[in-house]
Protein backbone atom coordinates (compact mmCIF):
# COMPACT_ATOMS: atom_id res chain seq x y z
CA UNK A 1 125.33 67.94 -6.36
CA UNK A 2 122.96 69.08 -4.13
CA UNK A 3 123.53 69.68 -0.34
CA UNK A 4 120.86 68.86 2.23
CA UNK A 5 121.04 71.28 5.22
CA UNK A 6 120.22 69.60 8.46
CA UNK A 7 116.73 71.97 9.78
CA UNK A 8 118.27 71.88 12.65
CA UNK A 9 121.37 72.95 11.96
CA UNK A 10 120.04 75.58 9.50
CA UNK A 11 118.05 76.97 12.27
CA UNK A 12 120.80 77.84 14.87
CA UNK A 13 122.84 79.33 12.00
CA UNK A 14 120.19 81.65 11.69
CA UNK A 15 119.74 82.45 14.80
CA UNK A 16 123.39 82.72 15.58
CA UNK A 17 123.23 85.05 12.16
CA UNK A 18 120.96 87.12 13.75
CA UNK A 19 122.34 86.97 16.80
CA UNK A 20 124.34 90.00 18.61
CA UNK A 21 127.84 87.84 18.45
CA UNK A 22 130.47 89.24 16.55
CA UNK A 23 131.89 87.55 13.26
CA UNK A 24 135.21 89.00 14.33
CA UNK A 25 135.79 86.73 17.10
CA UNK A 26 136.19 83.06 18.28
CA UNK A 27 133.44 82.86 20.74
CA UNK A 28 133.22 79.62 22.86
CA UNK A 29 130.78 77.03 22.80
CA UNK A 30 128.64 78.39 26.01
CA UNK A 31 128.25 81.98 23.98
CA UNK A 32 127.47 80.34 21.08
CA UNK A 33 124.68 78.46 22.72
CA UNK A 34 123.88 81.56 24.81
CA UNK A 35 123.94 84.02 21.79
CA UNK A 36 121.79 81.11 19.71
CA UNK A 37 118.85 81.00 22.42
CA UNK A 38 118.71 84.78 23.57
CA UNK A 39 118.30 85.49 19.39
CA UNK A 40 115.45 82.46 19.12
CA UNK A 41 114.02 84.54 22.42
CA UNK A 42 114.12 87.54 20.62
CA UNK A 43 112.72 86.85 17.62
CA UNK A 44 110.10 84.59 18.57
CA UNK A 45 111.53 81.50 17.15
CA UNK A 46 113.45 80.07 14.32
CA UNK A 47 110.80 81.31 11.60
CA UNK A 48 111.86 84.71 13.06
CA UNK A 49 115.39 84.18 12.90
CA UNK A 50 114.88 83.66 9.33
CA UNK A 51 112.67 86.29 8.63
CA UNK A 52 115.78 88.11 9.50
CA UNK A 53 117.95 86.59 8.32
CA UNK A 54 116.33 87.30 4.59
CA UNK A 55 115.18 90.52 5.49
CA UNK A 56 119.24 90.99 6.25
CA UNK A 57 120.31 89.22 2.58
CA UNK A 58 117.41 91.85 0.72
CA UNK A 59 118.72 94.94 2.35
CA UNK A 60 122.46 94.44 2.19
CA UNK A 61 123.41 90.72 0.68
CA UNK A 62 127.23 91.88 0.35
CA UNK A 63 127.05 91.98 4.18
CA UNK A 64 124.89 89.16 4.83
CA UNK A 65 126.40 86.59 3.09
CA UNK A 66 130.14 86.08 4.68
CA UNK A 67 128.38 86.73 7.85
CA UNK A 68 126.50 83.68 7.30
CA UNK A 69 129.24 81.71 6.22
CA UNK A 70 130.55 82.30 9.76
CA UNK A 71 127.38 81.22 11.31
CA UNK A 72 127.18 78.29 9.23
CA UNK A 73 130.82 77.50 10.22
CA UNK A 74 130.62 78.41 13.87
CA UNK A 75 127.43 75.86 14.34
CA UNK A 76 129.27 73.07 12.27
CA UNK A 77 132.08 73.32 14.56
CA UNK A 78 130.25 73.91 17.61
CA UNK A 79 127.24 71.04 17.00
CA UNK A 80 128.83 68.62 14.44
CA UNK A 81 126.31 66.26 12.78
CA UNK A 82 126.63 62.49 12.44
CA UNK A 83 125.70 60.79 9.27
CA UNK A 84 124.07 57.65 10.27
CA UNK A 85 125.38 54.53 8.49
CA UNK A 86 123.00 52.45 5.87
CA UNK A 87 121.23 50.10 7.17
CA UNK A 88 123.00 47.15 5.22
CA UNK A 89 127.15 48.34 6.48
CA UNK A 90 125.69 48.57 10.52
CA UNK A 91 127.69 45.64 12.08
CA UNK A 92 125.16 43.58 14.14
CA UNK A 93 126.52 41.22 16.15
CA UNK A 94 124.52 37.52 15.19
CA UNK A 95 121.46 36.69 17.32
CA UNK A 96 122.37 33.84 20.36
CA UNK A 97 119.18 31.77 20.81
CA UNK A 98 118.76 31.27 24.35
């Protein structure tokens, strides 16, 4: 099975990856978001965040990969993503003609 990353989603991880948070920690959700947009600053976007991030994986990918695991868990926790429901199991309520 294939996963499908959210771009979104994929974007603040990298950022947050790139960011200067700590991996140690549990940072909260307002340094998360801080730490995400002063590394998109910084970089000059999420293309630059990942330019970094696989400039980061060629250099040292022993280092780079658990840290991204955190980044990837950190961002699911802190902006979870809804799946939307198929079209044919949304509950509409029947039409009332007026």
């Amino acid at each position: 099975m294939i996963a499908t990353v959210n771009p979104i989603t994929a974007a603040r991880a990298a950022a947050l990856f790139v960011s200067d948070l700590s991996a140690t920690g549990q940072p909260t959700g307002t340094e998360v978001t801080a730490a995400i947009r002063r590394a998109l600053r910084t970089h000059g976007g999420s293309r630059g965040c990942a330019a970094e991030v696989a400039f980061a994986y060629g250099d040292n990918p022993e280092l780079a990969a658990p840290r991204m695991r955190w980044a990837r868990r950190i961002v699911n926790d802190r902006y979870p993503h809804r799946i939307p429901a198929p079209a044919g199991l949304i509950h509409r309520p029947p039409l009332v003609p007026a």
